[in-house]
Protein backbone atom coordinates (compact mmCIF):
# COMPACT_ATOMS: atom_id res chain seq x y z
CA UNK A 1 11.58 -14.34 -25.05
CA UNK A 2 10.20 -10.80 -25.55
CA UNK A 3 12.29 -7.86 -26.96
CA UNK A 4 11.77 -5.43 -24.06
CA UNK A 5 11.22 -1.77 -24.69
CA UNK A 6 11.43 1.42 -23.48
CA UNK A 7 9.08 3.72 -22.05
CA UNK A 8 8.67 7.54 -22.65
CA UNK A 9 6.08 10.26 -21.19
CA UNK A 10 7.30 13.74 -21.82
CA UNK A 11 5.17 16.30 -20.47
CA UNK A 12 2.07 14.60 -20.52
CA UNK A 13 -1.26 16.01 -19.18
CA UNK A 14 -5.09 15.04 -19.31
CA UNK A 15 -8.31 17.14 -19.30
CA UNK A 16 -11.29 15.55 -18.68
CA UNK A 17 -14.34 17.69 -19.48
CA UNK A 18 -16.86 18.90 -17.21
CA UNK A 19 -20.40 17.36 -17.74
CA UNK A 20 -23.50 18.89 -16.85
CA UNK A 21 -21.87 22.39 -15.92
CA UNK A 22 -19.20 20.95 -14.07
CA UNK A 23 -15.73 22.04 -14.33
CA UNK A 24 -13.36 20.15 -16.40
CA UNK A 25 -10.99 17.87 -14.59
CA UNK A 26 -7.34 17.35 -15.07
CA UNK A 27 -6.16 14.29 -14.07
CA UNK A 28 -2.18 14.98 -15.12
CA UNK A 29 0.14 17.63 -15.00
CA UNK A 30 3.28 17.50 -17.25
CA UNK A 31 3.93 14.26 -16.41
CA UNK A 32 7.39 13.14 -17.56
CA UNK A 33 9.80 9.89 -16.87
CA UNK A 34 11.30 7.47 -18.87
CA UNK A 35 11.44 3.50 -17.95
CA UNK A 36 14.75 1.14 -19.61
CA UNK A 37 14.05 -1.70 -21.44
CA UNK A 38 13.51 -4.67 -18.90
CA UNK A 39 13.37 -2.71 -16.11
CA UNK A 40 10.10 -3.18 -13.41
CA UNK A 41 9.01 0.71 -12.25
CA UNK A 42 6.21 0.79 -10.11
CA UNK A 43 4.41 3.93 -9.88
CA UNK A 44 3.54 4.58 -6.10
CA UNK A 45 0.66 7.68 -5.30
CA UNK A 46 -2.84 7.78 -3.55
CA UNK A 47 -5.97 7.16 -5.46
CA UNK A 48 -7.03 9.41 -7.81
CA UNK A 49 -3.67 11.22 -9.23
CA UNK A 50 -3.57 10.06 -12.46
CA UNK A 51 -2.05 6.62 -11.83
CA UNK A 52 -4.52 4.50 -14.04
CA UNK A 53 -4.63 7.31 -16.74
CA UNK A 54 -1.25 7.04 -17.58
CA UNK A 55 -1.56 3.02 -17.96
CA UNK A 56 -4.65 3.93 -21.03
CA UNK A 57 -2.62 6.53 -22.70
CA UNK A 58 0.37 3.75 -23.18
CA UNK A 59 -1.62 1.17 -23.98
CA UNK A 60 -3.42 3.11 -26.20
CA UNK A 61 -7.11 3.30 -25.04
CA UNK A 62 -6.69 6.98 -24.40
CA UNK A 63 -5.51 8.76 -27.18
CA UNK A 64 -6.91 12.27 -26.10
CA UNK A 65 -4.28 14.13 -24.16
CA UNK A 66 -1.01 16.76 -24.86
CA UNK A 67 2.00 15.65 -24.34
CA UNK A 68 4.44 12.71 -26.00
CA UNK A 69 4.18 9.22 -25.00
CA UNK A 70 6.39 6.43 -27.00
CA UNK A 71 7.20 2.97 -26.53
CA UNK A 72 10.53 2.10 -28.23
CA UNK A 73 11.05 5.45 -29.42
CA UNK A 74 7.08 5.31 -31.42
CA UNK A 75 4.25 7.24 -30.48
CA UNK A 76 1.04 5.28 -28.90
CA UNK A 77 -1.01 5.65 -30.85
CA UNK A 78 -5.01 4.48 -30.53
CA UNK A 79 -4.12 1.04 -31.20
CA UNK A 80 -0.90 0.56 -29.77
CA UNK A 81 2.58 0.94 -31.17
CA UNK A 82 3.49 -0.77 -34.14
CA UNK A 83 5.81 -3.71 -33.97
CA UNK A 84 5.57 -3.50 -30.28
CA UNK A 85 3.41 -5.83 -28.15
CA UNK A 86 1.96 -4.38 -25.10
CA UNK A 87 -0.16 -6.36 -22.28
CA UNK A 88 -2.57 -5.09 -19.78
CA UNK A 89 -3.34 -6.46 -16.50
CA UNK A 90 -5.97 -4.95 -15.02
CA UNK A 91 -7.47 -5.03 -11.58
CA UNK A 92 -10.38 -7.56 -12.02
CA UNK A 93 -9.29 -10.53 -14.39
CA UNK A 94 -11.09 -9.61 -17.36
CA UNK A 95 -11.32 -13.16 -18.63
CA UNK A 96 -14.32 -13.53 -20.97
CA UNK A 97 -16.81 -15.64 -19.04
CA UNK A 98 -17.84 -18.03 -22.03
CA UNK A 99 -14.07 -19.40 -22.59
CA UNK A 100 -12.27 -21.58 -20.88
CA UNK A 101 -8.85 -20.47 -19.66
CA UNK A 102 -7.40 -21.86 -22.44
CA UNK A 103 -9.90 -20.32 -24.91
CA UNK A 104 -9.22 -17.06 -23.21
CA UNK A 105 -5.42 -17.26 -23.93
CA UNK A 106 -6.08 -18.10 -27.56
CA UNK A 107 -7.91 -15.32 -28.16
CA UNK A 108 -5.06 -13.16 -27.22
CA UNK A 109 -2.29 -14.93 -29.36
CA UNK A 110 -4.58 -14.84 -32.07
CA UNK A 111 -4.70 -10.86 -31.86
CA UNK A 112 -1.53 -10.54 -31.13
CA UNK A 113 -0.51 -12.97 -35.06
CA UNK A 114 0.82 -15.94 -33.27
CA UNK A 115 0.64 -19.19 -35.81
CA UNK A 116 -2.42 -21.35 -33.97
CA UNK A 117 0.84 -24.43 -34.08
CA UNK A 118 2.57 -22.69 -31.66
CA UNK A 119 -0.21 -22.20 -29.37
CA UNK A 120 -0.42 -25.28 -27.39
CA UNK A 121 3.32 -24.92 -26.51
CA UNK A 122 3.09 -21.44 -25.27
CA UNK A 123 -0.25 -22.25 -23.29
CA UNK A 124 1.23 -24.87 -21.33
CA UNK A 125 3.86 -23.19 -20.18
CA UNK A 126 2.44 -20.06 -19.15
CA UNK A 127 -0.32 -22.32 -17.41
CA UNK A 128 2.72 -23.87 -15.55
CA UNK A 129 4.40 -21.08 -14.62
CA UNK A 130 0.83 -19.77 -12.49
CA UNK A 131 0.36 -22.99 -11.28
CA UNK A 132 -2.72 -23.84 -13.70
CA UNK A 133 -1.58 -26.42 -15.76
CA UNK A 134 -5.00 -28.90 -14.72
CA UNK A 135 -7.08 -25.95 -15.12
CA UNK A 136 -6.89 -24.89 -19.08
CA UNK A 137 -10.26 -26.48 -19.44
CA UNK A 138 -12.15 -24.39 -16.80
CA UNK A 139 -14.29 -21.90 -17.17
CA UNK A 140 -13.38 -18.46 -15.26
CA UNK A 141 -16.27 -18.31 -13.17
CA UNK A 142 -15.31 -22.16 -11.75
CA UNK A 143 -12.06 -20.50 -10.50
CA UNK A 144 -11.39 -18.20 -7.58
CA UNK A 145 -10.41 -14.93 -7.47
CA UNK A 146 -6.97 -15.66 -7.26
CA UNK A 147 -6.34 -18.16 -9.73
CA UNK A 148 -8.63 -15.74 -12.02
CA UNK A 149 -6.08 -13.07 -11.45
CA UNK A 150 -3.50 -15.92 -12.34
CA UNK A 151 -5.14 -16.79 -15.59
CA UNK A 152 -4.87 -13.22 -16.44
CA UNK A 153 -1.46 -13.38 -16.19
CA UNK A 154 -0.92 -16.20 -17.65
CA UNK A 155 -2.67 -14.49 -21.30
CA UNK A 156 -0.40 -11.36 -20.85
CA UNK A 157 2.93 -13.23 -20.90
CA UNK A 158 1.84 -16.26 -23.55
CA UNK A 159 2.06 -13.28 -25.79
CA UNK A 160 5.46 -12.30 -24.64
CA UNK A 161 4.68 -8.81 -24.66
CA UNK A 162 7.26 -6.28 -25.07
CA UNK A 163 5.67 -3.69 -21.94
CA UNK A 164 3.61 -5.19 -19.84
CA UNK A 165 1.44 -2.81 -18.29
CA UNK A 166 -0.08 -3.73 -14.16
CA UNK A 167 -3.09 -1.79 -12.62
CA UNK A 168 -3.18 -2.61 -8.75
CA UNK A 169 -3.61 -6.27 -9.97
CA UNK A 170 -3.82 -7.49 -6.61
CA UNK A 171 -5.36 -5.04 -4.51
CA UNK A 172 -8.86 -6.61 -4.62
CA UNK A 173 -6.94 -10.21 -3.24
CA UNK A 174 -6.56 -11.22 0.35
CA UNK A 175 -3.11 -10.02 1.22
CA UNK A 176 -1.52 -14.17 1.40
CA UNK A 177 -2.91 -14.79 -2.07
CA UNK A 178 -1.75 -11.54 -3.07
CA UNK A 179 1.94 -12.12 -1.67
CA UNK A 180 1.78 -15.63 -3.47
CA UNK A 181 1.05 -13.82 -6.78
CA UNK A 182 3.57 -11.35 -6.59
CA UNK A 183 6.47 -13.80 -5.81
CA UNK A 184 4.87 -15.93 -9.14
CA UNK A 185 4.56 -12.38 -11.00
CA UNK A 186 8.47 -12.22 -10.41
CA UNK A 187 9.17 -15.19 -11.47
CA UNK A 188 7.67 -15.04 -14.44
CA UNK A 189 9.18 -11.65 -15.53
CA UNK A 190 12.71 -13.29 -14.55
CA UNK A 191 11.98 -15.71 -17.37
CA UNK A 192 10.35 -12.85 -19.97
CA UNK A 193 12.34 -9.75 -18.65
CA UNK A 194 9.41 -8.01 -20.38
CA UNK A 195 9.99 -4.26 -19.12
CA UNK A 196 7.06 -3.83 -16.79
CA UNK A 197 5.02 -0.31 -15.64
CA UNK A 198 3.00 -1.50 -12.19
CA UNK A 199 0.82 0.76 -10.89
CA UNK A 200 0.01 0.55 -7.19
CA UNK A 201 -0.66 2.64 -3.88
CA UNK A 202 0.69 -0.09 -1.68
CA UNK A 203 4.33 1.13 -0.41
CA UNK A 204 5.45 -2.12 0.49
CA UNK A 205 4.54 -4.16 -2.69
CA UNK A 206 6.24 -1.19 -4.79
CA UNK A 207 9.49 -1.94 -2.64
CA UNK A 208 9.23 -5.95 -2.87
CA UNK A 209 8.69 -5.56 -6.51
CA UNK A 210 10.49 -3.44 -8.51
CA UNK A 211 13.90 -1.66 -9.60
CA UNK A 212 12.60 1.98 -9.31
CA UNK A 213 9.55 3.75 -7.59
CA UNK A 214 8.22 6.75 -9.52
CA UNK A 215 5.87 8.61 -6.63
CA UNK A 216 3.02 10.81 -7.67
CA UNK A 217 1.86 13.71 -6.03
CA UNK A 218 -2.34 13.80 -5.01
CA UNK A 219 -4.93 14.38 -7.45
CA UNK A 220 -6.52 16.57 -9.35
CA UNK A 221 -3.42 17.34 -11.50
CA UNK A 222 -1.23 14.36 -10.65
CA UNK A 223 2.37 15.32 -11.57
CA UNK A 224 5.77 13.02 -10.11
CA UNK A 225 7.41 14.23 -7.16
CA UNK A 226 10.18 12.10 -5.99
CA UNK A 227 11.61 8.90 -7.31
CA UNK A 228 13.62 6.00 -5.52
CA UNK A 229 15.90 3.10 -6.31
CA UNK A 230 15.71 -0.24 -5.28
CA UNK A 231 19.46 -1.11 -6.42
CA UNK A 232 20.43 -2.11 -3.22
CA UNK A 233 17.88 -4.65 -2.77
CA UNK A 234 19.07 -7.75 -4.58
CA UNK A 235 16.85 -10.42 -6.37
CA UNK A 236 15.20 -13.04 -5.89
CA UNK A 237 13.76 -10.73 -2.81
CA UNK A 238 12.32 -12.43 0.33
CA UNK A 239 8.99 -11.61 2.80
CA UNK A 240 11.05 -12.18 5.35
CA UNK A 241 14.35 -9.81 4.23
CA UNK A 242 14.21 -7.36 7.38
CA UNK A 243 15.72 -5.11 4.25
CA UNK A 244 12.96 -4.80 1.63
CA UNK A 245 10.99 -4.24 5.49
CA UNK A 246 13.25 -1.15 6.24
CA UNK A 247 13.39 0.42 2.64
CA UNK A 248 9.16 0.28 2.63
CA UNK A 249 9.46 2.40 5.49
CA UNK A 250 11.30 4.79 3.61
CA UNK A 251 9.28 4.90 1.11
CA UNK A 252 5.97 5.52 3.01
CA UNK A 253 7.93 8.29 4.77
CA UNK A 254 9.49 10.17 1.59
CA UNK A 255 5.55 9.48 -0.02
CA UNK A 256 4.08 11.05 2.91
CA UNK A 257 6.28 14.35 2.77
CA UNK A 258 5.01 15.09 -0.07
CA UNK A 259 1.20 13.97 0.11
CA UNK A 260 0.67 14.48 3.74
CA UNK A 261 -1.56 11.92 5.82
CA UNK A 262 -2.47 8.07 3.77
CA UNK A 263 -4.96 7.34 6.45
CA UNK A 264 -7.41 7.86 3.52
CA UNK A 265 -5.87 5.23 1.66
């Protein structure tokens, strides 16, 4: 099981410069919050404010930016945080074509220093826990969408990562293989209790899946604006609790007080 970890950004912003003579862009504002060990915060905004930023400066593919951001109390730095593993989902599978599912999970415990004797163990029950167990052997591009998007998850937690980082994993899925995922995803983090960032702009799937929702203003210059609590929404959650219905509504209203109209979402 992993050793969950804390999340930091203190004051965090991001320029992106101008090309061609155009003017620079800034893509955060003094962006500051903290997630607990274990706990699942989704980050709720409209596309464009920064959301997906954020995600590369923690796990480390962004490195240019002002601002502090930790995991267990250590900086990210450009490849990751020392003695802390950290997964990315993204929102296309990423699976590398020319491995099989298996091969592709492999390749991740073997970055990540896991002894090739415990592989096998840890495949198979990842595998299992998506629902893939007869499909280690196939390649990704035998596999649909969904069970891509599966596999994918499957690599993140074989590694048991400390932070697991999600960017609108399922938006690109039809919304019943996307409801089946998330009700897997949840299952699997009840087993891992890996502390989990989700990034989303889908009000209802923030409610339905996590402990907090951090809400971002729009873009250019993305800063946090509001933040709710899910505490009165017990787990395991339901589709069909009328009560993780109601408090989505809230949310979409409080999100569109500050951001105005999410037609254009």
């Amino acid at each position: 099981m992993s050793s969950a970890a804390s999340i930091e950004i203190d004051h965090v912003s991001k320029i992106f410069p101008g090309r061609g003579g155009a003017q620079d862009f800034k893509a955060l504002d003094n962006a500051t919050f903290t997630v607990d060990a274990g706990e699942f915060v989704c980050i709720l905004g409209p596309s464009g404010c920064g959301k997906s930023t954020l995600l590369n400066i923690l796990s480390g593919l962004d490195d240019q930016y002002e601002g502090v951001a930790s995991i267990h109390g250590q900086p990210v730095g450009r490849h990751g945080v020392k003695g802390s593993r950290i997964a990315y989902i993204f929102q296309e599978p990423r699976l590398m074509p020319w491995r099989t599912v298996r091969s592709n999970i492999e390749f991740a415990l073997l970055a990540s220093g896991f002894a090739p004797s415990e592989w096998k163990e840890r495949i198979d029950r990842c595998l299992a826990l998506v629902e893939l167990a007869d499909f280690g052997d196939f390649y990704p591009l035998q596999l649909s969408g969904g069970m891509q998007q599966r596999a994918s998850i499957a690599r993140a937690f074989a590694i048991e990562p400390d932070v697991l980082l999600m960017d609108e994993p399922f938006s690109a899925l039809d919304e019943l293989t996307a409801r089946r995922l998330r009700q897997q995803l949840l299952t699997i983090w009840s087993t891992f209790r890996s502390t989990v960032l989700f990034v989303t702009h889908n009000a209802f799937e923030a409610t339905f899946l996590s402990d907090r929702i951090l809400m971002m203003t729009k873009g250019p210059g993305g800063r946090f604006c509001d933040e709710v609590k899910l505490d009165g929404l017990t787990r395991p959650r339901s589709y069909e609790d009328v009560r993780v219905f109601e408090a989505s509504k809230k949310v979409v209203e409080r999100l569109v007080s500050h951001v105005g109209s999410l037609d254009e979402e």
